[in-house]
C-alpha atoms as a PDB file:
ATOM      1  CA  UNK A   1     -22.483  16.367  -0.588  1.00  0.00           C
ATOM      2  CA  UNK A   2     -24.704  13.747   0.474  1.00  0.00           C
ATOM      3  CA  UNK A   3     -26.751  14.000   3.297  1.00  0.00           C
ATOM      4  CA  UNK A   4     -26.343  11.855   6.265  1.00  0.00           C
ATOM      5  CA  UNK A   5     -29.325   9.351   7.180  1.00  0.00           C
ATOM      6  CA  UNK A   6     -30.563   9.666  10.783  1.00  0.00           C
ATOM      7  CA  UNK A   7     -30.888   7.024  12.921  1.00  0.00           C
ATOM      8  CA  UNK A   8     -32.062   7.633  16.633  1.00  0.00           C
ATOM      9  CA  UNK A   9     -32.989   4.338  18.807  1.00  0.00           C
ATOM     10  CA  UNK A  10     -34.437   4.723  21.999  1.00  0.00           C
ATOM     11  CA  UNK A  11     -32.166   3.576  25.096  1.00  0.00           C
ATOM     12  CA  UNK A  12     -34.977   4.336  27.587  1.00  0.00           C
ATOM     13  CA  UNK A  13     -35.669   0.857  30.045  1.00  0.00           C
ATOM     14  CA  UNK A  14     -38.758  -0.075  28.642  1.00  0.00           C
ATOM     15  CA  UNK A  15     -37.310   0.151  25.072  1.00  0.00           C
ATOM     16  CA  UNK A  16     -34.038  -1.401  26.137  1.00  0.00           C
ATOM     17  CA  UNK A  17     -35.192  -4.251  27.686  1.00  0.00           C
ATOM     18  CA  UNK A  18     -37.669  -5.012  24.742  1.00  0.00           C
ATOM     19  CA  UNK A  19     -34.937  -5.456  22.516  1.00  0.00           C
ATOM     20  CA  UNK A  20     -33.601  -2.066  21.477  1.00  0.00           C
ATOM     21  CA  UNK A  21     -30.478  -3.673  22.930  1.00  0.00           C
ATOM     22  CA  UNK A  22     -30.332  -6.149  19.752  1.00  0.00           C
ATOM     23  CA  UNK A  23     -31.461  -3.784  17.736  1.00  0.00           C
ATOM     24  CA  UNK A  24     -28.399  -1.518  18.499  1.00  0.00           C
ATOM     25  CA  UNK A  25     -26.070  -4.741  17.383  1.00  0.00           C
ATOM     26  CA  UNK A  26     -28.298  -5.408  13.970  1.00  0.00           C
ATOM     27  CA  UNK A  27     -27.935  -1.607  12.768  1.00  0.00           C
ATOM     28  CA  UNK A  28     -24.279  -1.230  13.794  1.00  0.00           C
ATOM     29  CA  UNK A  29     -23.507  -4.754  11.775  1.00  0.00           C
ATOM     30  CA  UNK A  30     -25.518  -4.345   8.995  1.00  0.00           C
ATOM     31  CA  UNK A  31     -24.083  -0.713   8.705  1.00  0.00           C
ATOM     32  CA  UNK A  32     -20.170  -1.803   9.412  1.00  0.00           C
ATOM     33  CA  UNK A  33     -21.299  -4.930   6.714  1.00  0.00           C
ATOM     34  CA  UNK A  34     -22.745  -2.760   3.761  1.00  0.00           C
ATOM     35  CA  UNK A  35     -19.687  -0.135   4.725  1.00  0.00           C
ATOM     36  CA  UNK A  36     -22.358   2.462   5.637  1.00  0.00           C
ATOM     37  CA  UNK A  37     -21.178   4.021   8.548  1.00  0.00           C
ATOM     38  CA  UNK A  38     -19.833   6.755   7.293  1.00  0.00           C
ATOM     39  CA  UNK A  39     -23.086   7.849   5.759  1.00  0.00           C
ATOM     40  CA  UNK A  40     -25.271   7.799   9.335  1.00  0.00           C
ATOM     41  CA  UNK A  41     -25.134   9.251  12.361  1.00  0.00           C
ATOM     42  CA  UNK A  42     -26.352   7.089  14.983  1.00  0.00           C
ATOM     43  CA  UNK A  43     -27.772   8.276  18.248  1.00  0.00           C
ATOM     44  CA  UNK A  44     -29.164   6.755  21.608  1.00  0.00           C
ATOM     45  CA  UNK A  45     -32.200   8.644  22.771  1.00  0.00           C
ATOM     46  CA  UNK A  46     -34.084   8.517  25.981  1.00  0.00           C
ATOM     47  CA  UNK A  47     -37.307   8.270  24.934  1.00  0.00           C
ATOM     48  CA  UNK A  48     -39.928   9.102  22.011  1.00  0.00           C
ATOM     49  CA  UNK A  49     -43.204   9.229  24.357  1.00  0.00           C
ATOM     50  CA  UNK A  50     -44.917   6.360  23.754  1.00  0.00           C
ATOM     51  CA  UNK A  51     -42.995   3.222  25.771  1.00  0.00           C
ATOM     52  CA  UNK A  52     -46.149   0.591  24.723  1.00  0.00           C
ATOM     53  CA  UNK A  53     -45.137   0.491  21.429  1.00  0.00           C
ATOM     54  CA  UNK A  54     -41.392   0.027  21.570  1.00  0.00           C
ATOM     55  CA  UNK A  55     -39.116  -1.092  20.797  1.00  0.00           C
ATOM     56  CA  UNK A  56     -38.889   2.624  18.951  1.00  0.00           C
ATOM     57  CA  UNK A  57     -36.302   3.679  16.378  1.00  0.00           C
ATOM     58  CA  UNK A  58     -36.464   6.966  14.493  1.00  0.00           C
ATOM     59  CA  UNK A  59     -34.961   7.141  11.199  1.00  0.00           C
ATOM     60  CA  UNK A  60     -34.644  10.871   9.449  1.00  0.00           C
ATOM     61  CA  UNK A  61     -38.295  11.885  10.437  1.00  0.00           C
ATOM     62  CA  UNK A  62     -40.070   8.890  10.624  1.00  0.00           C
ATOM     63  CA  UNK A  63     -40.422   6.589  13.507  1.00  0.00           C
ATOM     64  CA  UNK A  64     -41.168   3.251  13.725  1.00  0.00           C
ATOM     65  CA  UNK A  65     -42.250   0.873  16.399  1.00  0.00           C
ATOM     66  CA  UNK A  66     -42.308  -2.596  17.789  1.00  0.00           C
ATOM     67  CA  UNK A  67     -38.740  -3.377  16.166  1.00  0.00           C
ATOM     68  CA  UNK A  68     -37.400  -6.356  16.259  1.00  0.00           C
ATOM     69  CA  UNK A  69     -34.145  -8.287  14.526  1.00  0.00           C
ATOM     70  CA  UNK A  70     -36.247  -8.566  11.121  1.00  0.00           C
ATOM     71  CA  UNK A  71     -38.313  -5.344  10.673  1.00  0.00           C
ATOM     72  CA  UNK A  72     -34.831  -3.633  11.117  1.00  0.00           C
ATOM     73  CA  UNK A  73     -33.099  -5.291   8.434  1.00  0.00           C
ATOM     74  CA  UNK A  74     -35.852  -4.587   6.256  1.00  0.00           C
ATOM     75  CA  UNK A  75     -35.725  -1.034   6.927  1.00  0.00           C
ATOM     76  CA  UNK A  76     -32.435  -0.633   6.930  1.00  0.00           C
ATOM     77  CA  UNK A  77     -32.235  -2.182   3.101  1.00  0.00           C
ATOM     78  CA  UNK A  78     -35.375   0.306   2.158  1.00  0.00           C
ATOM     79  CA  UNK A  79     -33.193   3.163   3.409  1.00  0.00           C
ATOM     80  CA  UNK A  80     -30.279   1.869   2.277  1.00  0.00           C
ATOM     81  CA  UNK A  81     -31.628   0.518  -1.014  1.00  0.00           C
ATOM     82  CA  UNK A  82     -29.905  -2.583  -0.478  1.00  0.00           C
END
């Protein structure tokens, strides 16, 4: 069985209103798109300590900041190999 990728995005205010909003829409389409979902579990968390470099997502163990529209897609398709 395979295991399930990760994904945790931070829903804390300062992340939110930086975009982590968007971001939420971008991984739930591309994931619904690419017929994905089934294969991640993704997670709203408050906060990953360090707000000035949001918007934060955390993928498996590694987390990545100042996200935006594009950086997402491109990790999502590195994860994804798509």
């Amino acid at each position: 069985m395979k295991e399930k990728v990760i994904i945790q995005i931070c829903m804390g205010s300062s992340c939110f209103s930086r975009g982590n909003n968007k971001t939420l829409e971008v991984i739930r389409h591309y994931l619904d798109e690419h017929q994905l979902s089934g294969d991640v579990v993704l997670k709203g968390n408050h906060c990953f300590g360090d707000c000035s470099k949001g918007p934060v997502v955390k993928i498996n163990d590694h987390i990545h900041e100042e996200i935006d529209r594009e950086n997402i897609l491109e990790l999502l398709q590195k994860t994804f190999n798509t």
